[in-house]
Protein backbone atom coordinates (compact mmCIF):
# COMPACT_ATOMS: atom_id res chain seq x y z
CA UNK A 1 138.14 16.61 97.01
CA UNK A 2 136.15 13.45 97.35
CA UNK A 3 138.49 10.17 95.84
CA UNK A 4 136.03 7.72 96.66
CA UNK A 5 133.01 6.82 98.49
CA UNK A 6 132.04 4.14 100.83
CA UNK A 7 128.73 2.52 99.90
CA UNK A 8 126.36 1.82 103.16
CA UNK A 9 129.14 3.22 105.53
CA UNK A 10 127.97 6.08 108.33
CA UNK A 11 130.45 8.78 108.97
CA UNK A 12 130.85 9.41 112.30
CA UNK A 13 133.74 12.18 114.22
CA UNK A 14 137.19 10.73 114.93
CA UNK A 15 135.98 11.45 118.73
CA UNK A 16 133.63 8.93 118.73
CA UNK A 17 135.96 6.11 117.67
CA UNK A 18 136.84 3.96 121.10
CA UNK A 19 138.52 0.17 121.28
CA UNK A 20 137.17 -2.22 123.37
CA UNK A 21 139.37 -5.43 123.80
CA UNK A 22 141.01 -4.92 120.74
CA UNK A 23 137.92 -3.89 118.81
CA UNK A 24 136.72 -0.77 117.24
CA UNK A 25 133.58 0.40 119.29
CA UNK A 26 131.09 3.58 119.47
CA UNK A 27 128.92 4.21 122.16
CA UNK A 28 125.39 4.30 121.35
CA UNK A 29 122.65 6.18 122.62
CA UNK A 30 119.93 4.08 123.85
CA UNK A 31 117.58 6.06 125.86
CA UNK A 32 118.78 7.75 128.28
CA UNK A 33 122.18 5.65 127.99
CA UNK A 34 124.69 4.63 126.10
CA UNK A 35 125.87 1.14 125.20
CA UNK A 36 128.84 0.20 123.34
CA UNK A 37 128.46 -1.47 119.80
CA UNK A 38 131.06 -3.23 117.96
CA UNK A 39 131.50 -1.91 114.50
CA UNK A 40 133.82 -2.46 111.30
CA UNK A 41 135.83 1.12 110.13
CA UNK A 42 135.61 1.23 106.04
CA UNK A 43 137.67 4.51 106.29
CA UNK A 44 138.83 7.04 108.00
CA UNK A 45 140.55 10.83 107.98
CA UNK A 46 142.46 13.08 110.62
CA UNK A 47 138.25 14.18 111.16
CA UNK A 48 136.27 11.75 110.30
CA UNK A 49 135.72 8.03 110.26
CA UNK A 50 133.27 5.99 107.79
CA UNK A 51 131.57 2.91 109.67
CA UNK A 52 129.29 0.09 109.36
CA UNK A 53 127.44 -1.26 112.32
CA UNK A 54 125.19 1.37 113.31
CA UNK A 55 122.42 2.81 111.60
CA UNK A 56 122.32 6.67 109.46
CA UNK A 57 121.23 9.29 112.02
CA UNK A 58 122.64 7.03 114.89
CA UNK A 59 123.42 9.40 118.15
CA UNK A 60 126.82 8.31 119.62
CA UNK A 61 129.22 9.56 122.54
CA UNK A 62 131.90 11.23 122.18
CA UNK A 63 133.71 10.51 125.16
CA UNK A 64 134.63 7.05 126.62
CA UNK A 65 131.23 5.99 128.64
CA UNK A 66 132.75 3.32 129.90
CA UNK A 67 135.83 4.83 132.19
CA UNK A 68 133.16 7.80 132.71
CA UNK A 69 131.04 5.89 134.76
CA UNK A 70 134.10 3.68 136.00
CA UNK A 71 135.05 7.18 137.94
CA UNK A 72 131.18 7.42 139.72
């Protein structure tokens, strides 16, 4: 059952959500990397999590690049 819908927002897995000093993040794919990108949650479910920040049809990580890489 859809209540309501968020205008402009990107829906993006619950997975993908990270926080980064405090601030909601996703990593982006940008090549053949990722970088993170601050963005604002309009909503969110157990699943799924509306944003705005990143564009429709974005490709994002779904594990924390960051501490990934701090492991190398």
């Amino acid at each position: 059952i859809v209540v309501s819908r968020v205008p402009n927002a990107t829906s993006i897995p619950t997975k993908a959500l990270f926080t980064r000093d405090g601030k909601p993040i996703v990593y982006l794919a940008s090549g053949d990397r990722y970088r993170p990108v601050e963005i604002k949650v309009e909503a969110r479910n157990p699943d799924e999590v509306a944003v705005s920040g990143i564009p429709p049809g974005a490709t994002v990580a779904l594990v924390d690049v960051q501490k990934k890489e701090t492991k190398k």
